[in-house]
Protein backbone atom coordinates (compact mmCIF):
# COMPACT_ATOMS: atom_id res chain seq x y z
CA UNK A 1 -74.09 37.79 -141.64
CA UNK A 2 -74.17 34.29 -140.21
CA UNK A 3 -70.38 33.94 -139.97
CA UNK A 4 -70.50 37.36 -137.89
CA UNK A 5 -73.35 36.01 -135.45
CA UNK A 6 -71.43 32.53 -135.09
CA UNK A 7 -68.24 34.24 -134.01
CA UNK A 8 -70.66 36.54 -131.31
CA UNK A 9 -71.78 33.07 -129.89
CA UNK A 10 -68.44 31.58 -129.77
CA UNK A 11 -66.61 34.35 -128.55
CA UNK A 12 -69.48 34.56 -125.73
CA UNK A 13 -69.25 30.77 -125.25
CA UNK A 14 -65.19 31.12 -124.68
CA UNK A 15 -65.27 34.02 -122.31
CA UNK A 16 -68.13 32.35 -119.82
CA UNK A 17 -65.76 29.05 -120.30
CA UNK A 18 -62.70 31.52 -119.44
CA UNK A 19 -64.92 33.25 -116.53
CA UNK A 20 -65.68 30.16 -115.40
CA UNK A 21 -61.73 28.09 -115.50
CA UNK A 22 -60.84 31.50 -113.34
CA UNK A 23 -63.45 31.18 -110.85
CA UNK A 24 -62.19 27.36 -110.10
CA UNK A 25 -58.73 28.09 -109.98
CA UNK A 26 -59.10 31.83 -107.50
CA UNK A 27 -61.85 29.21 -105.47
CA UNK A 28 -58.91 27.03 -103.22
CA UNK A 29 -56.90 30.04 -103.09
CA UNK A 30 -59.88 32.16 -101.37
CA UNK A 31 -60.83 29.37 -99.08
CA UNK A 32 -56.90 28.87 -98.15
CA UNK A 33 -56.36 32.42 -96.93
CA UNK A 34 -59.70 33.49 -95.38
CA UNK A 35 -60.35 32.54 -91.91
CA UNK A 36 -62.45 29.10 -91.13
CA UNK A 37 -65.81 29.33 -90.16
CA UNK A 38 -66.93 28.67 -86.72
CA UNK A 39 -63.59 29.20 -85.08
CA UNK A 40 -64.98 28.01 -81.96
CA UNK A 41 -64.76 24.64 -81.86
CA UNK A 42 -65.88 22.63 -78.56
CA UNK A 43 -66.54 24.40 -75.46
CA UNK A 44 -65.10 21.62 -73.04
CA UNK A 45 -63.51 18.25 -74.47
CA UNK A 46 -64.20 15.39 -71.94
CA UNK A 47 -60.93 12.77 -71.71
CA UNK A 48 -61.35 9.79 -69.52
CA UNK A 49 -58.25 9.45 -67.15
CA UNK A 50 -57.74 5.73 -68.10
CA UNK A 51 -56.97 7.11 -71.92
CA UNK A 52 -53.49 9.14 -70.22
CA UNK A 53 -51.44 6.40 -69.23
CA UNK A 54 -48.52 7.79 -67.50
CA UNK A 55 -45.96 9.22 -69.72
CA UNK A 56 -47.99 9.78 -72.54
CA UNK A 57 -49.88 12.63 -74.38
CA UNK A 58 -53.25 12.33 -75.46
CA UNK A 59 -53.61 15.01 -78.57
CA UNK A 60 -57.53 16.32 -79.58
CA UNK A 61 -58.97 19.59 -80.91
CA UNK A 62 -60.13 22.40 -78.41
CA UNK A 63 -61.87 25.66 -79.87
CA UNK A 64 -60.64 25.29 -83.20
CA UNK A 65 -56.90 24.64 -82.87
CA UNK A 66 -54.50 21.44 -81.97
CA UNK A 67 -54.33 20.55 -78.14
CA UNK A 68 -52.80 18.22 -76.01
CA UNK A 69 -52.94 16.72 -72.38
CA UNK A 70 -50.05 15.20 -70.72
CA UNK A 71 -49.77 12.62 -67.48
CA UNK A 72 -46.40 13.08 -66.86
CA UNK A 73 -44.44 11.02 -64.79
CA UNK A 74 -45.32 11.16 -61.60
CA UNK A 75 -48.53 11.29 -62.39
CA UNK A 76 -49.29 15.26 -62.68
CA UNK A 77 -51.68 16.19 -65.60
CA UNK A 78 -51.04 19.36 -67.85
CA UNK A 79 -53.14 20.28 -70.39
CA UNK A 80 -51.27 22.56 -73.24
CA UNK A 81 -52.23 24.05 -76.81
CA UNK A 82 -50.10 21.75 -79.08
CA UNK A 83 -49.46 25.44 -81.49
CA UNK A 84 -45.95 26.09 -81.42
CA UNK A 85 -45.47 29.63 -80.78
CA UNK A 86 -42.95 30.42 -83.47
CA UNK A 87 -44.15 29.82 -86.72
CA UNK A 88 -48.11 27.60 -85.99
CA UNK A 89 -46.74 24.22 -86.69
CA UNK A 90 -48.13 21.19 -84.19
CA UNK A 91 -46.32 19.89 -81.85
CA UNK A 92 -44.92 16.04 -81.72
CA UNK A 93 -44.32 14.64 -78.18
CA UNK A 94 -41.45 12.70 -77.65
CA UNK A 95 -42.10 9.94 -75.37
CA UNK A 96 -38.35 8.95 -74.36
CA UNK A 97 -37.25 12.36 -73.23
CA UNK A 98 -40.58 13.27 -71.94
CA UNK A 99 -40.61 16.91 -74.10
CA UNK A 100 -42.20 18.50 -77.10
CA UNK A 101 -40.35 18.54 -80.50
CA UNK A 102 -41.72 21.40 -83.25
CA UNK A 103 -40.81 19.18 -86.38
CA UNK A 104 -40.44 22.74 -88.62
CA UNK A 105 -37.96 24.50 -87.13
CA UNK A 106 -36.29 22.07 -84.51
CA UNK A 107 -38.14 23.76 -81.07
CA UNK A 108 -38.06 22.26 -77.78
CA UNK A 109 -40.43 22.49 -74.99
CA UNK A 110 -40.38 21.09 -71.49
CA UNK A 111 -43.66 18.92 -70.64
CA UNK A 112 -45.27 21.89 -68.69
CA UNK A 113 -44.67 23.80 -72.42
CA UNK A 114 -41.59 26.35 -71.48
CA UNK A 115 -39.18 26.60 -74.16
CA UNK A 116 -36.02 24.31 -74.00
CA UNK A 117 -34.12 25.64 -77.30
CA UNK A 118 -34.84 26.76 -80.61
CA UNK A 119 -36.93 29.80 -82.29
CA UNK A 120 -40.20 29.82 -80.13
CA UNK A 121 -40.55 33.21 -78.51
CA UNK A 122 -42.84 31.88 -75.57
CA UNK A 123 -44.08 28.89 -73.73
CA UNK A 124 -46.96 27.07 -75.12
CA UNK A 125 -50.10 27.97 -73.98
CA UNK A 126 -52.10 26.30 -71.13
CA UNK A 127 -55.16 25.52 -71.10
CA UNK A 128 -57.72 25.40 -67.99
CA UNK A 129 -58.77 22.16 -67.05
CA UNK A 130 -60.05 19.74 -64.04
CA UNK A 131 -60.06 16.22 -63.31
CA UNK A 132 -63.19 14.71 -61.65
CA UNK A 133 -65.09 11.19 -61.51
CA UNK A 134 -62.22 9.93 -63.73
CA UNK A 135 -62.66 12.31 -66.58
CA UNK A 136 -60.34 15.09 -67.59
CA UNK A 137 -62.17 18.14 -68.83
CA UNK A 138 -60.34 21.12 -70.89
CA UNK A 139 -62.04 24.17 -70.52
């Protein structure tokens, strides 16, 4: 009788242990393929002018995704989602040639975001912005 009531426990003991190891592995999986939480993200993202030298790209987040402002040369401002339209990847800028690289699948895009070469299907998208008291605000 005892042997029979010690196997109950044990076999009870290794199925919550199995329920459990099952949980903690599905867990990451779950949290990897459902959406985040509070896609928002920041209503307006404040930049001060004097961080956008000329030629360069300032990168920062803006309503839950990657985004980027640009002082190009010349001195015009554009302010772009830094998504690459063809597969999600972010955008690198490359300083020399003044354009953005997508480092997975070899995309180029102009510095006002229109596609140069490669897979991207569309322009990247702008994003509103203005530029007052020495502050550029997205959105």
């Amino acid at each position: 009788m005892e042997n029979s009531e010690r196997r109950k426990f044990l076999g009870i003991c290794l199925g919550g242990l199995a329920a459990a190891g099952a949980a903690g592995a599905a867990w990451p999986v779950l949290r990897y393929l459902s959406p985040k939480a509070g896609t928002g993200g920041a209503a307006k993202v404040v930049i001060p002018e004097k961080e956008l030298p000329e030629g360069e790209a300032k990168f920062f987040e803006y309503a839950g995704a990657s985004a980027v402002v640009i002082r190009k040369r010349g001195g015009d401002i554009v302010a772009l989602s830094a998504v690459c339209t063809h597969l999600g990847c972010i955008v690198q800028w490359q300083k020399a040639r003044q354009e953005f690289l997508c480092p997975c699948h070899a995309g180029m895009f102009t510095a006002e975001g229109e596609v140069i070469s490669g897979p991207p299907p569309k322009a990247l998208t702008r994003l509103p912005f203005t530029v007052a008291e020495g502050a550029v605000t997205v959105g």
